[in-house]
N, C-alpha and C. Protein backbone atom coordinates (compact mmCIF):
# COMPACT_ATOMS: atom_id res chain seq x y z
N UNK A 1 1.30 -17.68 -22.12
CA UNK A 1 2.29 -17.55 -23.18
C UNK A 1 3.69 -17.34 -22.59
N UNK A 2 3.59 -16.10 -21.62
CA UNK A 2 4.75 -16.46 -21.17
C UNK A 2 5.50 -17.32 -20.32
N UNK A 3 5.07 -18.30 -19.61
CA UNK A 3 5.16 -19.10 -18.97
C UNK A 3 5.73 -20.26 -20.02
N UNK A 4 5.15 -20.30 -21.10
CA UNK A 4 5.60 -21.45 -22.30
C UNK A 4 7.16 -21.22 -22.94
N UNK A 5 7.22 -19.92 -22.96
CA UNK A 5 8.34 -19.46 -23.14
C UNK A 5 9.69 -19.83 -22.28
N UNK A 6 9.11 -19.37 -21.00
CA UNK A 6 10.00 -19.34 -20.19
C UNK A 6 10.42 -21.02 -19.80
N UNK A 7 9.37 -22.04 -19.89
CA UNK A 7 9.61 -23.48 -19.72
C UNK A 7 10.75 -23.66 -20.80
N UNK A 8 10.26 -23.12 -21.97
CA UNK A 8 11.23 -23.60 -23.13
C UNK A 8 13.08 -23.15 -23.15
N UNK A 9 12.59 -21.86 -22.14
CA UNK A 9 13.97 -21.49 -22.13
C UNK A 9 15.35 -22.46 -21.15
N UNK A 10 14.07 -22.88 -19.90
CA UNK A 10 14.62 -23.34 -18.80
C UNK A 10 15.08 -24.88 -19.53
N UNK A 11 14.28 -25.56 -20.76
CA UNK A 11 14.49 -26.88 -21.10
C UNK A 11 15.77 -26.73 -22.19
N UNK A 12 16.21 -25.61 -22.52
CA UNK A 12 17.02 -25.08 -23.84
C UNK A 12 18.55 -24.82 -22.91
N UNK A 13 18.08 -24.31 -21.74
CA UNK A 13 19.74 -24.09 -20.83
C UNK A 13 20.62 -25.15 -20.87
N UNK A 14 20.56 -26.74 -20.11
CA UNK A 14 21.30 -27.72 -20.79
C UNK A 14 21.80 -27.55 -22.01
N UNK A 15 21.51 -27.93 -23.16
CA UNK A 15 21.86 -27.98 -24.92
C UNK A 15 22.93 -26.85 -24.43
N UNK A 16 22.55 -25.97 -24.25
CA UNK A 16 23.20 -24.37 -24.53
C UNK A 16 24.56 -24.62 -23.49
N UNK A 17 24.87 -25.16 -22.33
CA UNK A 17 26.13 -25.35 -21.90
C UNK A 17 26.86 -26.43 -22.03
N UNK A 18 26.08 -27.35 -22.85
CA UNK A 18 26.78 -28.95 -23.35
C UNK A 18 27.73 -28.10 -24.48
N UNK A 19 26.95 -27.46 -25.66
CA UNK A 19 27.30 -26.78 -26.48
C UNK A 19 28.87 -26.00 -25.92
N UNK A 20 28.97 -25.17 -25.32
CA UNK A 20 29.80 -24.36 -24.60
C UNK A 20 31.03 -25.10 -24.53
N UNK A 21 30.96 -26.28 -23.51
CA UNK A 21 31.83 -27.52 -23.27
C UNK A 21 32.62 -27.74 -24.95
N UNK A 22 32.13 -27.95 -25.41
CA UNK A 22 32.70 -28.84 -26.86
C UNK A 22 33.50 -27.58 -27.41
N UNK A 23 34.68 -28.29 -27.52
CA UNK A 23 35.35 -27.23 -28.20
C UNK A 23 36.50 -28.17 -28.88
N UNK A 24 36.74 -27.61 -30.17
CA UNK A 24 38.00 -28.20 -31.39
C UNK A 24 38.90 -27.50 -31.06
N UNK A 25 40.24 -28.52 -30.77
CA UNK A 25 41.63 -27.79 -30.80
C UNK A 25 42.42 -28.24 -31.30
N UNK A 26 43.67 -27.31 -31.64
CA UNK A 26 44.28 -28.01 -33.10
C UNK A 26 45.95 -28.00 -32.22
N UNK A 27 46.59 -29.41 -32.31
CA UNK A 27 47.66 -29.41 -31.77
C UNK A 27 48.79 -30.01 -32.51
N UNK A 28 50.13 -29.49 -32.27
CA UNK A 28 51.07 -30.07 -33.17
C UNK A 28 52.14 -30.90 -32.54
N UNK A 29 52.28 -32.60 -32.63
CA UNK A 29 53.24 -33.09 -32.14
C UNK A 29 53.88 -34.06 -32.80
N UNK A 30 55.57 -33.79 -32.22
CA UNK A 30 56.40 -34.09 -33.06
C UNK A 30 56.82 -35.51 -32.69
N UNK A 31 56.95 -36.88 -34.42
CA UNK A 31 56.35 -38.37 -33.85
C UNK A 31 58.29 -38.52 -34.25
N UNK A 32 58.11 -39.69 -34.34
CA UNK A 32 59.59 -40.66 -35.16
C UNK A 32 58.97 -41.33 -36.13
N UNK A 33 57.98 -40.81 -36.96
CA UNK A 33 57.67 -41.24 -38.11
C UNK A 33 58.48 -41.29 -39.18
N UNK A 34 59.04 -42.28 -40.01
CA UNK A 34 60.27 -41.98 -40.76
C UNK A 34 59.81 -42.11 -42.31
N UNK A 35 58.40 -43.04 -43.00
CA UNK A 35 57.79 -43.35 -44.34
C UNK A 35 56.35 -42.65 -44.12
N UNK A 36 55.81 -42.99 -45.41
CA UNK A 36 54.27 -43.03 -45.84
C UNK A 36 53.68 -43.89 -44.84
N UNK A 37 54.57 -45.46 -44.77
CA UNK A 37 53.78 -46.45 -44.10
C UNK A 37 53.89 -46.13 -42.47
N UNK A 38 54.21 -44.64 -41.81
CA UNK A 38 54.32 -44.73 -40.50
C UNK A 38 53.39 -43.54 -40.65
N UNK A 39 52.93 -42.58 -41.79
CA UNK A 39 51.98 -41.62 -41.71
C UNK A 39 50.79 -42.71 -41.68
N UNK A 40 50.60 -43.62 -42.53
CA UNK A 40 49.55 -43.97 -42.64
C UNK A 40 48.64 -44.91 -41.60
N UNK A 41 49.72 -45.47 -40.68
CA UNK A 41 49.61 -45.85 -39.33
C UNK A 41 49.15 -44.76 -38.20
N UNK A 42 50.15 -44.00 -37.88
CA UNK A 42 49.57 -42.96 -37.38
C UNK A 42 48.52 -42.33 -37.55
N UNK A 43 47.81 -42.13 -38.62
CA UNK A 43 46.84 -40.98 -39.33
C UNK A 43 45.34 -42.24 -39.00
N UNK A 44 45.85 -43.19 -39.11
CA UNK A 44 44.64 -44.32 -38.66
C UNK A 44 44.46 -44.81 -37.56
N UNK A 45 45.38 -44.87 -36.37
CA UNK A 45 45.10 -44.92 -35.28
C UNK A 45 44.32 -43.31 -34.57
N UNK A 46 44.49 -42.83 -34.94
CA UNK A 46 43.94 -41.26 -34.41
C UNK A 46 42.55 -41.17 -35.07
N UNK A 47 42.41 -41.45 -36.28
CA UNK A 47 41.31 -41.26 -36.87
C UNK A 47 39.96 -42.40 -36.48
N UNK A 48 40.32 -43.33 -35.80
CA UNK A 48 39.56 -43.94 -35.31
C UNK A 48 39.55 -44.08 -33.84
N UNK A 49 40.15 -43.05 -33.47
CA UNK A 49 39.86 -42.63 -32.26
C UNK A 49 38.82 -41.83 -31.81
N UNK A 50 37.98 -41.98 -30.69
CA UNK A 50 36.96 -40.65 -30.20
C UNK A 50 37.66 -39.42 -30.53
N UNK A 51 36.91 -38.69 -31.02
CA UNK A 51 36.81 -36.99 -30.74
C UNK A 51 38.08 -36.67 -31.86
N UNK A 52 38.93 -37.61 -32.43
CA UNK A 52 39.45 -36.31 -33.16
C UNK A 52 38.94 -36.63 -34.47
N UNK A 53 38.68 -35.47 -35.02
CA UNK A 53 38.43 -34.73 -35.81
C UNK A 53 39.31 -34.62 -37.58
N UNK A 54 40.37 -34.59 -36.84
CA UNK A 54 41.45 -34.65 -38.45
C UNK A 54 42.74 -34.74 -37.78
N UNK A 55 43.84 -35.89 -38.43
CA UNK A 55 45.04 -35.79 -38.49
C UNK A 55 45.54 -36.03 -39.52
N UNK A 56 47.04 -35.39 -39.69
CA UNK A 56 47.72 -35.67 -40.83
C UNK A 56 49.50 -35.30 -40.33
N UNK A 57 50.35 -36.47 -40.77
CA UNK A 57 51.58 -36.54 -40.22
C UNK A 57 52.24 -36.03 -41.76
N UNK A 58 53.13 -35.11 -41.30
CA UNK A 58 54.23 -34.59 -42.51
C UNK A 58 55.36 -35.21 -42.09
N UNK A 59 55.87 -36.02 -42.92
CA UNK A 59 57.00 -36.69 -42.99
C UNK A 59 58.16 -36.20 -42.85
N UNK A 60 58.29 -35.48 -43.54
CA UNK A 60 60.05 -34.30 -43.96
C UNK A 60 59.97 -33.90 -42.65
N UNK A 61 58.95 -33.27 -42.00
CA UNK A 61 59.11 -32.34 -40.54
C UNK A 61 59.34 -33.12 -39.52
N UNK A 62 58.42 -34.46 -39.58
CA UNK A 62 57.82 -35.72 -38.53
C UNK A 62 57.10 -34.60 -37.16
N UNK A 63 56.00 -33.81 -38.04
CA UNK A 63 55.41 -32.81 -37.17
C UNK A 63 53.56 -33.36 -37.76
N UNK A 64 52.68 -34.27 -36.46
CA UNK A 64 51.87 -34.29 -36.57
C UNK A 64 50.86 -33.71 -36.07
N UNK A 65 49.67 -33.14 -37.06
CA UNK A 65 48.89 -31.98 -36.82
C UNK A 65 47.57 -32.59 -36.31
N UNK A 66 46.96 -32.36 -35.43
CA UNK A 66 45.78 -33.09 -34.83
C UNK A 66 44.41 -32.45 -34.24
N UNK A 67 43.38 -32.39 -34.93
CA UNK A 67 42.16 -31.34 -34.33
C UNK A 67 41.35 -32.05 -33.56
N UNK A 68 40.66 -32.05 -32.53
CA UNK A 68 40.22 -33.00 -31.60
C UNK A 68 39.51 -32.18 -30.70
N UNK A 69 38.05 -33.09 -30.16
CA UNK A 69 36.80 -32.59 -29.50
C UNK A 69 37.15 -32.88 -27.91
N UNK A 70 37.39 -31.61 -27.26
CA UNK A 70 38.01 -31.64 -25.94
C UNK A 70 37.21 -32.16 -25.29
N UNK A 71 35.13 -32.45 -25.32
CA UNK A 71 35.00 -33.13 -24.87
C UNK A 71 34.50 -34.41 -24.53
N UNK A 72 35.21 -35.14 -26.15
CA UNK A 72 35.38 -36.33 -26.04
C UNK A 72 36.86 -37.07 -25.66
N UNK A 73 38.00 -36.15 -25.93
CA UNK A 73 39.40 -36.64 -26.02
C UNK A 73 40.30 -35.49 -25.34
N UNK A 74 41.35 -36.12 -25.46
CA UNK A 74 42.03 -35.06 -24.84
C UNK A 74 43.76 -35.08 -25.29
N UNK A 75 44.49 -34.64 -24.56
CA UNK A 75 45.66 -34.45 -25.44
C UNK A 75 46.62 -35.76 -25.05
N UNK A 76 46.59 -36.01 -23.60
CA UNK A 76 47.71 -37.34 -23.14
C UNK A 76 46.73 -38.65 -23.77
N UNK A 77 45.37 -38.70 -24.34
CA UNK A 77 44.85 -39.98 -24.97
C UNK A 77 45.37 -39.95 -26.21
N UNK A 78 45.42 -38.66 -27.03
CA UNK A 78 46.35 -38.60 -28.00
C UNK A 78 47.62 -39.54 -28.28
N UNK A 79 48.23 -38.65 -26.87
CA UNK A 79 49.84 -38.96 -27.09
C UNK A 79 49.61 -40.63 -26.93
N UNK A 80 49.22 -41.34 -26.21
CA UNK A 80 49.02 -42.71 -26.01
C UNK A 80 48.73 -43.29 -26.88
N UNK A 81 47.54 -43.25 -27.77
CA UNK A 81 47.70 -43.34 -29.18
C UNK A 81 48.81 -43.67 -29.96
N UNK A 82 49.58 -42.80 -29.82
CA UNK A 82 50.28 -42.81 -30.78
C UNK A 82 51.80 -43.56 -30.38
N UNK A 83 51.68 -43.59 -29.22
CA UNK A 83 53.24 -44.29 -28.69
C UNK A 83 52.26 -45.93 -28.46
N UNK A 84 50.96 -45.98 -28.09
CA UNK A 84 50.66 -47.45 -28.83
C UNK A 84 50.78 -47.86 -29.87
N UNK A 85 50.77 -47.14 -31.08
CA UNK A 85 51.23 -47.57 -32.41
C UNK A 85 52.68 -47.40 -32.68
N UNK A 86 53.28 -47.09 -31.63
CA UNK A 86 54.70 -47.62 -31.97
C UNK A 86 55.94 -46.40 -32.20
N UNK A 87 55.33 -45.13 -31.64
CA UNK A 87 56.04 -44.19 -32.32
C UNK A 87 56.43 -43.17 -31.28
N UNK A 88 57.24 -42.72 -31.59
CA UNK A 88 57.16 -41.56 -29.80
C UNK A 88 56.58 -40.07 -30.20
N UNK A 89 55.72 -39.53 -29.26
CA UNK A 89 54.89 -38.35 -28.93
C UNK A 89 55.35 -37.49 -28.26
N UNK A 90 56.26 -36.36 -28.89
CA UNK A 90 56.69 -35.47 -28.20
C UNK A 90 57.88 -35.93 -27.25
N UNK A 91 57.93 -36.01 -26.21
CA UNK A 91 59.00 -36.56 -25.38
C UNK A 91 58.43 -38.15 -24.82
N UNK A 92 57.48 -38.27 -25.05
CA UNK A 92 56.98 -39.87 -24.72
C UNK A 92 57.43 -40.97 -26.04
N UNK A 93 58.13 -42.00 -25.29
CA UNK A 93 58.61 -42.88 -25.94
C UNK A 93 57.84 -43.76 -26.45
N UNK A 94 57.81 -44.21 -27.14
CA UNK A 94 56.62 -45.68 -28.37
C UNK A 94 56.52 -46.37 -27.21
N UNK A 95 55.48 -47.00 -27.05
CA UNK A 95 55.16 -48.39 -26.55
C UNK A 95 56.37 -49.83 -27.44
N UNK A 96 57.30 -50.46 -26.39
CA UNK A 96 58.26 -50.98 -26.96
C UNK A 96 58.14 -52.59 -27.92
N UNK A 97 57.14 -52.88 -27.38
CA UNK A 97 56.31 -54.24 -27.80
C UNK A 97 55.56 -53.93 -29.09
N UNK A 98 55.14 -52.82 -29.02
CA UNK A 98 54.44 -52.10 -30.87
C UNK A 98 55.56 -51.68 -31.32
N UNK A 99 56.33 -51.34 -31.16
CA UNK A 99 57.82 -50.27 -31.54
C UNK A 99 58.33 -52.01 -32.63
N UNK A 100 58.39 -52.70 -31.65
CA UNK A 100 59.20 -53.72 -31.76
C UNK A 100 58.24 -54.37 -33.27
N UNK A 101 57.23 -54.56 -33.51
CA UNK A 101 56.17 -55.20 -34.01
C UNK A 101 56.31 -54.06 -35.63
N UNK A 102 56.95 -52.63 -35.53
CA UNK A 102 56.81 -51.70 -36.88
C UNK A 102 57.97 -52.97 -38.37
N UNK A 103 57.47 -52.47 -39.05
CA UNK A 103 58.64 -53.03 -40.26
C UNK A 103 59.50 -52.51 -40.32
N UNK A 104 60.70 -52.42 -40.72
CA UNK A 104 62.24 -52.07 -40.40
C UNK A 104 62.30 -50.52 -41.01
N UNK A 105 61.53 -50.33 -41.92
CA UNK A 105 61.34 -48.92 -42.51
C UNK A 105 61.10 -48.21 -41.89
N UNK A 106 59.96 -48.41 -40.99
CA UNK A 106 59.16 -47.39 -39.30
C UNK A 106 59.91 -47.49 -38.77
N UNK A 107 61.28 -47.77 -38.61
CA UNK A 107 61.89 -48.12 -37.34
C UNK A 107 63.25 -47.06 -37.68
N UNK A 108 63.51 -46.15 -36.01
CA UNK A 108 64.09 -45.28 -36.24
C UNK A 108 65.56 -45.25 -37.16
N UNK A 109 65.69 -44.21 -38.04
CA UNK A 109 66.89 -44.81 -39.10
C UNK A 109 66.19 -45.45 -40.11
N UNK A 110 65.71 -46.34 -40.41
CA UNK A 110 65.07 -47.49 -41.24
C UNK A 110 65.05 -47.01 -42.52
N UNK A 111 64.44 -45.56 -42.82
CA UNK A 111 63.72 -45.28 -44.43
C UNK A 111 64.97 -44.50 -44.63
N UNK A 112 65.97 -45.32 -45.39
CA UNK A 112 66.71 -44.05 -46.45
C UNK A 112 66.15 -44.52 -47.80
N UNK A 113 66.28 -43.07 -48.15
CA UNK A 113 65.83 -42.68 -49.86
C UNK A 113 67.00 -42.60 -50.71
């Protein structure tokens, strides 16, 4: 009996430090999102990305909020993300060929109301 135990424990250690590893973190970075149609870009390139979890870009702030599985993703795949869709991440500049490719609205200046 105890021996069954103890196998089970030794086969249960793996799970138990994979577990450990995985961890959600919630980060805030600031895009050049200027419309709806640059949240909704943004919020879909991330969301079909590995590991995160939830994003959502506030416009008025251009402060995007991002929860993500450290160990599937990480924070500079993030930022890449998002300067591949055309937008700059914190101090990283858009990818200029997607930048170039946004509609004149996404484009810095573009959306007055």
């Amino acid at each position: 009996m105890i021996n069954r135990l103890l196998l089970i424990c030794i086969m249960l250690m793996p799970l138990a430090s994979i577990a450990q590893k995985s961890k959600v973190e919630e980060v805030k970075i600031h895009t050049s999102a200027e419309c709806s149609d640059c949240k909704k870009r943004i919020e879909h390139a991330l969301l079909y990305s590995k590991g995160v979890k939830f994003a959502n870009q506030d416009i008025d702030t251009q402060i995007l909020t991002v929860s993500y599985n450290t160990s599937k993703t990480s924070l500079d795949k993030i930022m890449h993300t998002i300067t591949e869709a055309g937008y700059d991440a914190d101090s990283l500049k858009a990818n200029k060929e997607a930048y170039d490719k946004l509609p004149d609205c996404c484009k810095k200046g573009g959306h007055k109301e």
